[in-house]
C-alpha atoms as a PDB file:
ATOM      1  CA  UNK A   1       6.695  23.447  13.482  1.00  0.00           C
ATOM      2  CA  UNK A   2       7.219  19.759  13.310  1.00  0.00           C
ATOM      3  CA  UNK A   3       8.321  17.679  11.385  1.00  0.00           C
ATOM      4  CA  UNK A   4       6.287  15.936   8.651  1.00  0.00           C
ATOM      5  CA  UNK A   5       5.240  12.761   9.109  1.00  0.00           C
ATOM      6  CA  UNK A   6       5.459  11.501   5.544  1.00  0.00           C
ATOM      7  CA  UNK A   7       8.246  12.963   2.949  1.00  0.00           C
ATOM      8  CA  UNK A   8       7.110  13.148  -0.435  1.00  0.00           C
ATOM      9  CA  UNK A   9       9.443  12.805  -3.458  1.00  0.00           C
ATOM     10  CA  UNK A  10       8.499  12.626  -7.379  1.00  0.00           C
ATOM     11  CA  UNK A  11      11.662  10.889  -9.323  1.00  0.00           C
ATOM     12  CA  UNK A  12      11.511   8.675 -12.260  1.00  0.00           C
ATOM     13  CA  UNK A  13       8.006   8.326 -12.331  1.00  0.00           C
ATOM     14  CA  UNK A  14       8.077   6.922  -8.854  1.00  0.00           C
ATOM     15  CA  UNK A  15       6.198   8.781  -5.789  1.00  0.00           C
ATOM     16  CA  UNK A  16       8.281   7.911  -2.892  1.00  0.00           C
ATOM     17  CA  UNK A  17       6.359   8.335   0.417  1.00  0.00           C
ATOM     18  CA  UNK A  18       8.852   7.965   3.535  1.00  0.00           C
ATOM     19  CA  UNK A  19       7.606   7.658   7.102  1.00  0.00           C
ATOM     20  CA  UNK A  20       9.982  10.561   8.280  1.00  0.00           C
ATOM     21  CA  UNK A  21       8.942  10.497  12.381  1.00  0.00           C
ATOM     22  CA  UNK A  22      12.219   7.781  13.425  1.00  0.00           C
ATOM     23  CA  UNK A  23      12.652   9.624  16.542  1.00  0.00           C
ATOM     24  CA  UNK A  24       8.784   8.480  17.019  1.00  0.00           C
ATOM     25  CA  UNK A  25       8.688   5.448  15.804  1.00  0.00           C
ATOM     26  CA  UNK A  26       6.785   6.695  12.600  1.00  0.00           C
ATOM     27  CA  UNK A  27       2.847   6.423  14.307  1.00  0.00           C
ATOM     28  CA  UNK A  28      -0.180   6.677  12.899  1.00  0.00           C
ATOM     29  CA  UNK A  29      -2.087   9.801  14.599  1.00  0.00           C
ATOM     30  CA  UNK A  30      -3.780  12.801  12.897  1.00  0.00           C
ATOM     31  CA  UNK A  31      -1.019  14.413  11.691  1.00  0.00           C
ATOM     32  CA  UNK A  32       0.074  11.024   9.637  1.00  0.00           C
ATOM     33  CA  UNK A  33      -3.166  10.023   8.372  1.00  0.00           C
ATOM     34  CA  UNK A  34      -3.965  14.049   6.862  1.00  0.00           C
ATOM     35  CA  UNK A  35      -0.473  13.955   5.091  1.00  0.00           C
ATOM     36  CA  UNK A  36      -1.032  10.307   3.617  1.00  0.00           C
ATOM     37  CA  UNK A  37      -4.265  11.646   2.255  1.00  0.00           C
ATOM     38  CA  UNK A  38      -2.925  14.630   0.438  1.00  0.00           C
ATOM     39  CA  UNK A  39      -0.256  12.024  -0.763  1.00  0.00           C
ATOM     40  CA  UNK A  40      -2.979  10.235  -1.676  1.00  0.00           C
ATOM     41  CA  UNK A  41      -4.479  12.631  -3.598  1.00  0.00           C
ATOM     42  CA  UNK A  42      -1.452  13.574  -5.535  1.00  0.00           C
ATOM     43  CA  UNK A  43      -0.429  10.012  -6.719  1.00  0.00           C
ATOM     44  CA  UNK A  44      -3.802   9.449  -8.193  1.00  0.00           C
ATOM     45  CA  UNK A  45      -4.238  12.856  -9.812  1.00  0.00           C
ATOM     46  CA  UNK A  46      -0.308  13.546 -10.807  1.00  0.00           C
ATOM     47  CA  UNK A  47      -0.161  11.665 -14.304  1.00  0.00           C
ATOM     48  CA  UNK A  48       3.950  11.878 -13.735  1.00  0.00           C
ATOM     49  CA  UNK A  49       3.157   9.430 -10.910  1.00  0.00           C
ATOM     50  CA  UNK A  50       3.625   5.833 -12.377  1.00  0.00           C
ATOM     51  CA  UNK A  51       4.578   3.773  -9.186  1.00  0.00           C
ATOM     52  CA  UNK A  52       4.329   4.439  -5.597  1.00  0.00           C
ATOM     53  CA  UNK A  53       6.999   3.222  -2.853  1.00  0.00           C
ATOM     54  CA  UNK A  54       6.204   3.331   0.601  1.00  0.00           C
ATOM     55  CA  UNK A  55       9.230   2.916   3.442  1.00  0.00           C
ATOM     56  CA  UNK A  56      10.387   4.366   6.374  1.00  0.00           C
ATOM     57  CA  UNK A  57      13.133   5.777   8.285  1.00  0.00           C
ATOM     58  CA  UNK A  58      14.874   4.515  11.296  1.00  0.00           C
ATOM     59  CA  UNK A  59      14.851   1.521  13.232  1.00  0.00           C
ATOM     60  CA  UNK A  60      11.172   0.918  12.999  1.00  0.00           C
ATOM     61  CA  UNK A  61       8.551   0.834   9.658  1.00  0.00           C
ATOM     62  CA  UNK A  62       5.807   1.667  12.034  1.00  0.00           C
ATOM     63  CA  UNK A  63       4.717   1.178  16.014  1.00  0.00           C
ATOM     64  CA  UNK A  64       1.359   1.466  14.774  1.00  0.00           C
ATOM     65  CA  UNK A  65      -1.291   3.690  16.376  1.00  0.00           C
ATOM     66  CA  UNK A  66       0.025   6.643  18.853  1.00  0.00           C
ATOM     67  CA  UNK A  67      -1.029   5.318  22.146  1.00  0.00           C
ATOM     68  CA  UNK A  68      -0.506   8.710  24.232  1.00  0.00           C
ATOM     69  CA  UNK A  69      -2.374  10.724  21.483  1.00  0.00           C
ATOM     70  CA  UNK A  70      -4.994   8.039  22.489  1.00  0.00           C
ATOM     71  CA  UNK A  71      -5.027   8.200  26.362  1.00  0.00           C
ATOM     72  CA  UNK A  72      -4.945  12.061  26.109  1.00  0.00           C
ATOM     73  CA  UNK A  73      -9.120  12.533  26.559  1.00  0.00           C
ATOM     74  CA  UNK A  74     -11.096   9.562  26.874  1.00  0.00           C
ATOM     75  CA  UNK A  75     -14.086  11.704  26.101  1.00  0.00           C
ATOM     76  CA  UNK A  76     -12.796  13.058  22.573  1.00  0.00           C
ATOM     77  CA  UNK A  77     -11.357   9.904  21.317  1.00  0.00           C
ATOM     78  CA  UNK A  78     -14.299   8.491  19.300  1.00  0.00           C
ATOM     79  CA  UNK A  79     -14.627  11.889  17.201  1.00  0.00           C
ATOM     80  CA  UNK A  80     -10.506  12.178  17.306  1.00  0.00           C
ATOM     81  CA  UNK A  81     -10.673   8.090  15.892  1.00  0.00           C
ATOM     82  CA  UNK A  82     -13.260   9.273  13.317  1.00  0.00           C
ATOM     83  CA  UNK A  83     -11.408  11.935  12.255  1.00  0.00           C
ATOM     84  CA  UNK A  84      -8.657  10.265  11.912  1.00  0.00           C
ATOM     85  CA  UNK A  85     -10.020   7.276   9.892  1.00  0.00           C
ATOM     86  CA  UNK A  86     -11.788   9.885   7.862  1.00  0.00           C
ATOM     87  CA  UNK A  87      -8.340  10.616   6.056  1.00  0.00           C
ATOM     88  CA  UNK A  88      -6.230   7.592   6.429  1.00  0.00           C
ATOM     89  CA  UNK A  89      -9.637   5.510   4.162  1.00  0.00           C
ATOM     90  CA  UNK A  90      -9.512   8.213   1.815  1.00  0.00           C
ATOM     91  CA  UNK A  91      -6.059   7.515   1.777  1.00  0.00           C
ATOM     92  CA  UNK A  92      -6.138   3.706   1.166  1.00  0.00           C
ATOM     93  CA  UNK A  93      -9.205   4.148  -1.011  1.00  0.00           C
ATOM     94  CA  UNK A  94      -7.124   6.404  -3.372  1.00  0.00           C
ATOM     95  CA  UNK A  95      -4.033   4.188  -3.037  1.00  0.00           C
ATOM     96  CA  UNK A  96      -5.351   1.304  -4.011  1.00  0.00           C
ATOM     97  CA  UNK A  97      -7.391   2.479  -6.913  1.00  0.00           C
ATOM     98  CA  UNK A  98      -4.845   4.792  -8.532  1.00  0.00           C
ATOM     99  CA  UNK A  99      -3.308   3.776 -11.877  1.00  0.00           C
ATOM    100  CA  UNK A 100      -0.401   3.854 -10.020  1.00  0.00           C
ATOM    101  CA  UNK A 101       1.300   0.520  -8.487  1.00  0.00           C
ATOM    102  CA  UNK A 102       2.142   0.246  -4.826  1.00  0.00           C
ATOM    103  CA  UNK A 103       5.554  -1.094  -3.609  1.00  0.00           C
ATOM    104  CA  UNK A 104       5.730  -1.189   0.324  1.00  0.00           C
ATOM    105  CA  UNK A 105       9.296  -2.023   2.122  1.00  0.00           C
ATOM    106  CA  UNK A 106       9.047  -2.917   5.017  1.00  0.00           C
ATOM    107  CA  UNK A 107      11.567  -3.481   7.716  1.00  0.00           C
ATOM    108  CA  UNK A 108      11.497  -3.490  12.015  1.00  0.00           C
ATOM    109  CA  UNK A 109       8.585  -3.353  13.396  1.00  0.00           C
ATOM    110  CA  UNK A 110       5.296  -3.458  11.574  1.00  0.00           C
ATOM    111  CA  UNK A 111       2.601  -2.913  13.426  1.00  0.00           C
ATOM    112  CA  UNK A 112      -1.834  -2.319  13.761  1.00  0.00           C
ATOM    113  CA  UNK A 113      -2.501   0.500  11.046  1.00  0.00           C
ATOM    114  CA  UNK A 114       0.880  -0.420   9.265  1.00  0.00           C
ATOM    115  CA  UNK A 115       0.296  -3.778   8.551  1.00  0.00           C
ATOM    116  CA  UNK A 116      -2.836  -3.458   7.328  1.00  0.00           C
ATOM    117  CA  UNK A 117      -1.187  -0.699   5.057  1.00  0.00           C
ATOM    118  CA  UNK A 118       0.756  -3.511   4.069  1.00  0.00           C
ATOM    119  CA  UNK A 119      -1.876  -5.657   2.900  1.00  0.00           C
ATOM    120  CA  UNK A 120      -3.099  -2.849   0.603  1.00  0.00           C
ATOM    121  CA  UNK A 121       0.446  -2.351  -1.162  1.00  0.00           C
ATOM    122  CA  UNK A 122      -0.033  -4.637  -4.648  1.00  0.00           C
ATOM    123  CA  UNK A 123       3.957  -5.608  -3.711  1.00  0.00           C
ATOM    124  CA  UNK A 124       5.159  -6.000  -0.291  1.00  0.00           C
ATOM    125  CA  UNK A 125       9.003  -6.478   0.339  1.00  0.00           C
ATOM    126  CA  UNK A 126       9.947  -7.288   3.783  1.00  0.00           C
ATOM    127  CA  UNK A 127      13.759  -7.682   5.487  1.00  0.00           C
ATOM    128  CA  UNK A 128      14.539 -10.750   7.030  1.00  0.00           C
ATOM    129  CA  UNK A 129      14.511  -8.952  10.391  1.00  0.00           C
ATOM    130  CA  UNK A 130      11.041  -7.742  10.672  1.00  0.00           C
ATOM    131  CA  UNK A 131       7.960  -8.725  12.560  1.00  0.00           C
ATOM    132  CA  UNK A 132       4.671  -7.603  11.790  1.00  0.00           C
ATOM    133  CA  UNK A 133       2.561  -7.248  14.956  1.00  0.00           C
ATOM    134  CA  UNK A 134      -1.345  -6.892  14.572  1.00  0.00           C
ATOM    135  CA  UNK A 135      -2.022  -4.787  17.921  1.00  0.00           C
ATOM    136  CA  UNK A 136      -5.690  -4.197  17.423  1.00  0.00           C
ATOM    137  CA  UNK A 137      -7.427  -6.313  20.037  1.00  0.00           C
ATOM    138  CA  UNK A 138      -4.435  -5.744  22.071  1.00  0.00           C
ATOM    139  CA  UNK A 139      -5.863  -2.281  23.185  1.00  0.00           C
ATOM    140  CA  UNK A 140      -9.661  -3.154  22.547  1.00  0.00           C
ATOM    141  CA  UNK A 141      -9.673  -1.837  18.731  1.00  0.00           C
ATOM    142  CA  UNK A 142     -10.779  -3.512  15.486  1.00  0.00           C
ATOM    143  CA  UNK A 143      -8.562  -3.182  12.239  1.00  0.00           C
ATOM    144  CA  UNK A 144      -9.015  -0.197  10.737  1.00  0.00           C
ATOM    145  CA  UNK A 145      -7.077   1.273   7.356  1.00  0.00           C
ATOM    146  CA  UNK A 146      -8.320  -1.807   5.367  1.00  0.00           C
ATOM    147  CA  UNK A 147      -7.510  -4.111   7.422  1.00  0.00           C
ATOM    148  CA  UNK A 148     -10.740  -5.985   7.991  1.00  0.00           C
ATOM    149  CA  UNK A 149     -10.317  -6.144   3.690  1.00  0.00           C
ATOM    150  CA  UNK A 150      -6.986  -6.643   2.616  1.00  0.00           C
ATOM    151  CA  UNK A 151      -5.889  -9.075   5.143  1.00  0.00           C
ATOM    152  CA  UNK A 152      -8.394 -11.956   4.112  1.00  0.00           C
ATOM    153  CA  UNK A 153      -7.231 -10.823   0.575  1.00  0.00           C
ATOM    154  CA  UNK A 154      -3.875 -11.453   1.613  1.00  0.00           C
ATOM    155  CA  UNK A 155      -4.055 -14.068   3.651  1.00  0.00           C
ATOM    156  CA  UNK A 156      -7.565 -15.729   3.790  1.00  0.00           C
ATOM    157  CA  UNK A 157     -10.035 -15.212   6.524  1.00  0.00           C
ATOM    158  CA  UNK A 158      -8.928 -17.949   8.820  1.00  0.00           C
ATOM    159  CA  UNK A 159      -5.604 -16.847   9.130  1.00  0.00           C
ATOM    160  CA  UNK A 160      -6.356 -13.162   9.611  1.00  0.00           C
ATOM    161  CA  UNK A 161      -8.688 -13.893  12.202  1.00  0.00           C
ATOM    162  CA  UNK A 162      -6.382 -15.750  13.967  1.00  0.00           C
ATOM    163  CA  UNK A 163      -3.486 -12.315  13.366  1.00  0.00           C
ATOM    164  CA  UNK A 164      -6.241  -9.809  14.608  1.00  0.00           C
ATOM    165  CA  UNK A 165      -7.947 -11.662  17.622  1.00  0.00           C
ATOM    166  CA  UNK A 166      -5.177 -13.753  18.388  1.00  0.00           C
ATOM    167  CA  UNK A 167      -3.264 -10.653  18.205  1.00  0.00           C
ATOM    168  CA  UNK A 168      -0.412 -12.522  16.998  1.00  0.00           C
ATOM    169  CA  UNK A 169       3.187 -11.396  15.854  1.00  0.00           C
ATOM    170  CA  UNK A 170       4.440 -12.693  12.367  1.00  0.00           C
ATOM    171  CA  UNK A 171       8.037 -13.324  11.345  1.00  0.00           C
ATOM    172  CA  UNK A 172       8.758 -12.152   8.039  1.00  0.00           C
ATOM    173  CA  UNK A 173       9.180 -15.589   6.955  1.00  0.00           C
ATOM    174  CA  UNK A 174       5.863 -16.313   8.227  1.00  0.00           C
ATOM    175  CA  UNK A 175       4.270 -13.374   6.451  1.00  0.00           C
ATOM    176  CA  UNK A 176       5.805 -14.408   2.766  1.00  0.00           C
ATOM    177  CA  UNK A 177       4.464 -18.028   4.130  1.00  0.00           C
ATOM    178  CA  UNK A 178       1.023 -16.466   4.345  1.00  0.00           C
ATOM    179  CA  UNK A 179       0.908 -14.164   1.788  1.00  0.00           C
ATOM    180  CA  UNK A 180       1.316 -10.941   3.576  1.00  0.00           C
ATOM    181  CA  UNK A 181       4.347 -10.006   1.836  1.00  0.00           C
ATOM    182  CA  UNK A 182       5.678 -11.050  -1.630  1.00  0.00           C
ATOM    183  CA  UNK A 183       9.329 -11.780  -1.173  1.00  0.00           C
ATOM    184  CA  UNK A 184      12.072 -11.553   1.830  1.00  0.00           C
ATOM    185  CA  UNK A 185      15.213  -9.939   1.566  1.00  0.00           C
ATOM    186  CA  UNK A 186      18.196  -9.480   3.514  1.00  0.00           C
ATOM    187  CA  UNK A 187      18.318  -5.958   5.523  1.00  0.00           C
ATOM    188  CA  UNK A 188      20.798  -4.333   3.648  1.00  0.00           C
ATOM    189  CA  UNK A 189      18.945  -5.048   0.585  1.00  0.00           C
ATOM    190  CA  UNK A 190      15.297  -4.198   1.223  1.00  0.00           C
ATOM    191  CA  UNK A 191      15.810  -0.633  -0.314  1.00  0.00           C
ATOM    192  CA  UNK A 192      17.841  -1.788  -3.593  1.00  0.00           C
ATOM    193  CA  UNK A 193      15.062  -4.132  -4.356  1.00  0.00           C
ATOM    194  CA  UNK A 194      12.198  -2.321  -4.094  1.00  0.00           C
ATOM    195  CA  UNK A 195      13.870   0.485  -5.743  1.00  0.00           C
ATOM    196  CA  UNK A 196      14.210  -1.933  -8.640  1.00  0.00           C
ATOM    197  CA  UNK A 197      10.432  -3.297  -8.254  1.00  0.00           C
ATOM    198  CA  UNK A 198       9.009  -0.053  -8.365  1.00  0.00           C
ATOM    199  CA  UNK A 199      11.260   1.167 -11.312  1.00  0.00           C
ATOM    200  CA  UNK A 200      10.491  -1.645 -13.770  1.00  0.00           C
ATOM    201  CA  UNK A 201       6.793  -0.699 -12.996  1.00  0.00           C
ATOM    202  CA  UNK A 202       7.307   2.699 -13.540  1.00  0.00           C
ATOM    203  CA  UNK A 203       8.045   1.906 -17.325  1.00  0.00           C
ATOM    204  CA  UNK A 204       5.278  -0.313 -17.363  1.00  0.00           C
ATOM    205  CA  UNK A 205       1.233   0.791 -19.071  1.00  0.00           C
ATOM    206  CA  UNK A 206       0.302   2.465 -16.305  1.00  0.00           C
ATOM    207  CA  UNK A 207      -3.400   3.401 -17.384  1.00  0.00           C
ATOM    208  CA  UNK A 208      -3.190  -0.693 -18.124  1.00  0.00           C
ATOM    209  CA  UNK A 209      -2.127  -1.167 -14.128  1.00  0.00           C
ATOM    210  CA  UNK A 210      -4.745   0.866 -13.500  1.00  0.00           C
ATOM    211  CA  UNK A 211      -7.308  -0.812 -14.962  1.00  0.00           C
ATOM    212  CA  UNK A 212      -5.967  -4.062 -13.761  1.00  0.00           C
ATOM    213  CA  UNK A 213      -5.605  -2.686 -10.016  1.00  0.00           C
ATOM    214  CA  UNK A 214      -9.391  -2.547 -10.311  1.00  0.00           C
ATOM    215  CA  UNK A 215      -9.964  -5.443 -11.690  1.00  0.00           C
ATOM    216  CA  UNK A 216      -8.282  -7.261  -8.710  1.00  0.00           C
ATOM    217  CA  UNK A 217     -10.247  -5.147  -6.112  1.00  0.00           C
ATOM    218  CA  UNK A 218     -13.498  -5.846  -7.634  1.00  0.00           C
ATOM    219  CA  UNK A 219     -12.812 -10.136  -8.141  1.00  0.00           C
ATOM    220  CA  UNK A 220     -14.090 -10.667  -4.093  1.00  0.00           C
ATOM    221  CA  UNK A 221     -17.331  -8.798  -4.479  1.00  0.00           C
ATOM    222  CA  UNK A 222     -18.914  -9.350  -8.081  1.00  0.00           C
ATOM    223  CA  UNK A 223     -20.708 -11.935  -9.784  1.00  0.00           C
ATOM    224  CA  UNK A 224     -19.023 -13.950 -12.648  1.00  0.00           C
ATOM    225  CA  UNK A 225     -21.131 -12.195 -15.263  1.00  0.00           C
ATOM    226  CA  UNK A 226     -20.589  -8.428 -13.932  1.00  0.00           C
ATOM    227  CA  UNK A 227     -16.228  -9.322 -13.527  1.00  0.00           C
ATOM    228  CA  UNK A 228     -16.482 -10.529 -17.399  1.00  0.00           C
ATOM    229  CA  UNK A 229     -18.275  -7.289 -18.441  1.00  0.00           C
ATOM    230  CA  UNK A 230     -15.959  -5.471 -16.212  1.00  0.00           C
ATOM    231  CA  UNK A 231     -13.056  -7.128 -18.308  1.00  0.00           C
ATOM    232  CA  UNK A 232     -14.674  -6.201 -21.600  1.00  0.00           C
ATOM    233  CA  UNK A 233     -14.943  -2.896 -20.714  1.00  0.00           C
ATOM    234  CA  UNK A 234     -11.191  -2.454 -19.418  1.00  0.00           C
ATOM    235  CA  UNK A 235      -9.639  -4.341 -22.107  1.00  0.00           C
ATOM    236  CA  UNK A 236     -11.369  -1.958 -24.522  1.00  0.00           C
ATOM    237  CA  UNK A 237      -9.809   1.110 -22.373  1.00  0.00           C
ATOM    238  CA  UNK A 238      -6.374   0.083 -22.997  1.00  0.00           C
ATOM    239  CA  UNK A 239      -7.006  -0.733 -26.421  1.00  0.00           C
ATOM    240  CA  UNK A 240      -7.879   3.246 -26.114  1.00  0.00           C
ATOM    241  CA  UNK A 241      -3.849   4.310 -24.649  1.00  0.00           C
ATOM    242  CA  UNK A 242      -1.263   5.047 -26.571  1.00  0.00           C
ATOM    243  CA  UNK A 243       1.043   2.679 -24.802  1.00  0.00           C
ATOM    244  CA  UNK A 244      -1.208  -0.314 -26.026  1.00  0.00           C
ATOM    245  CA  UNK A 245      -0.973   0.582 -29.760  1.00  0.00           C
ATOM    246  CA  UNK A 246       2.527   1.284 -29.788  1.00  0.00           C
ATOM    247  CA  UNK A 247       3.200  -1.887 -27.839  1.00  0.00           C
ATOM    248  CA  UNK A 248       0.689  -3.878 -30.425  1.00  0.00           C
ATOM    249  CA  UNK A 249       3.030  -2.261 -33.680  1.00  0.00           C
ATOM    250  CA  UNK A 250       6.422  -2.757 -31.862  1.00  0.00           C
ATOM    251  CA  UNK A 251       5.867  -6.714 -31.043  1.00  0.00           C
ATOM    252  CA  UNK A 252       4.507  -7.146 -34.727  1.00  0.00           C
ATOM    253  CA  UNK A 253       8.321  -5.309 -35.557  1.00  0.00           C
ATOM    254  CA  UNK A 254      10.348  -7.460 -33.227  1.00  0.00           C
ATOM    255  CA  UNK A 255      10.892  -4.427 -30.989  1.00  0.00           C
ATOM    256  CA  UNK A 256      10.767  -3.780 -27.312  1.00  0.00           C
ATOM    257  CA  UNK A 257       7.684  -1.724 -26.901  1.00  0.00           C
ATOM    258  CA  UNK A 258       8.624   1.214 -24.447  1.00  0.00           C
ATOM    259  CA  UNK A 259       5.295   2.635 -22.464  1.00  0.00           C
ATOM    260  CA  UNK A 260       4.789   6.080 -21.511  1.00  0.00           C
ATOM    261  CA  UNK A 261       2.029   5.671 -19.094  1.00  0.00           C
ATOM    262  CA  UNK A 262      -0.464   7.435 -21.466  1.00  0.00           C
END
C-alpha cells in the first residue's frame, strides 16, 4: 500500500493537511485529489475544525500535475483529467466555503495545480526561497483547481494572464508584490508563522469567518443590492452564535471576549 498523499491531523482546533509524497515531489494525480476531497469534507463538516493549514514535506511544496500518470494512455486521459478534477473542485469548493480559515505555507517549488491552490488559501505564507511556477500552457493545459478564479482574485486579470499564458515563474517576492501570497518569511520560519496565523484564527468566531469567507467569494459576482442583502442576512447569523453575544457582554465589561467557534 502506499503512502498517503495528504496526512491529516486535528490539534487545537487546527486541521493540518501535509503533502506527505517528498520522495515524489508531492503531485497532484488521482490519488491526491480523492484524499484532499475527503479532507475536504471533514474540515467543513467537523465543527472541532476552526482553521485549516496546508504545507508540505520535503524539498518541494508541489511539482504540480504528475506528468508520467499523464503520458501513461493518451486515449484515457480526458476521462482520467475529469475524474480527477471531479474531486480536487469538490475539494476547493468545500475549502473555500467552510467556516473554517485557510492558512497555506508554502516553500520550494510551487507549481500548476499548487499555485492555484494557493490562490484559494484566505492566507498564504511563502519562504523567501520559493518560486511559484504556473506550468499550465507549458504542457497544453488550462488552469484547473480554481485557478482560472482565484488568480484574478489574487492578482487581477492582467497579471494572471500574463502567469498562465506567459507561463511565467514568480519569486516569492514577486508573488507578495502581486498579491499571491500575504507575507514572506525566512525558510526556517515559514512553519512557526503559520503555526501562529492559523492558531490566533483558531480562537477566532468561526461561524463569523464563515460567514465572512462567503461574503468575500460572492463580492466578484453580485450586484450591489444582492451583496447588501447578503450582508444583512449574515450579520443577523452571527448575531444568532454564541460567540457574538458573549463577545457583545464581555466588551461592554472591559473583558477579552474568548470565542468558541459556536
Amino acid at each position: 500500500m502506499s503512502d498517503p498523499a495528504i496526512r491529516y491531523e486535528l490539534r487545537d482546533g487546527i486541521a493540518r493537511l501535509t503533502l506527505s509524497q517528498p520522495q515524489r515531489g508531492n503531485p497532484f494525480d488521482l490519488a491526491f485529489c480523492a484524499e484532499l476531497r475527503a479532507h475536504s469534507i471533514e474540515c467543513d463538516e467537523n465543527p472541532e475544525v476552526r482553521a485549516v493549514l496546508i504545507s508540505a514535506e520535503g524539498k518541494y511544496f508541489s511539482v504540480g500535475a504528475d506528468l508520467k500518470w499523464l503520458a501513461a494512455d493518451r486515449e484515457q486521459l480526458p476521462r482520467k483529467l475529469k475524474t480527477a478534477t471531479a474531486d480536487l473542485h469538490m475539494a476547493i469548493t468545500r475549502l473555500s466555503r467552510c467556516n473554517a480559515p485557510v492558512v497555506l505555507a508554502a516553500h520550494g517549488l510551487v507549481t500548476g495545480g499548487a499555485t492555484a491552490l494557493t490562490a484559494m488559501a484566505d492566507f498564504a505564507i511563502a519562504t523567501r526561497s520559493a518560486r511559484f511556477y504556473a506550468a499550465y500552457s507549458g504542457i497544453g493545459f488550462v488552469a484547473d483547481g480554481g485557478g482560472s478564479a482565484f488568480l484574478p482574485r489574487r492578482v487581477g486579470s492582467r497579471r494572471a494572464a500574463e502567469f498562465v499564458m506567459l507561463n511565467q515563474t514568480w519569486s516569492a517576492e514577486q508573488a507578495v508584490s502581486y498579491g499571491l501570497v500575504n507575507r514572506v518569511v525566512d525558510d526556517e520560519a515559514l512553519m512557526t508563522e503559520a503555526e501562529a496565523l492559523a492558531a490566533q484564527l483558531a480562537a477566532g468566531p468561526t461561524r463569523t469567518y464563515g460567514e465572512l469567507r462567503k461574503l468575500l467569494l460572492a463580492t466578484f459576482d453580485t450586484s450591489l443590492d444582492t451583496q447588501l442583502e447578503m450582508e444583512a442576512r449574515a450579520i443577523a447569523a452571527c448575531a444568532k452564535t454564541e460567540d457574538s453575544w458573549n463577545a457583545i457582554q464581555s466588551v461592554l465589561a472591559k473583558q477579552k471576549p474568548v470565542f468558541s467557534g459556536r
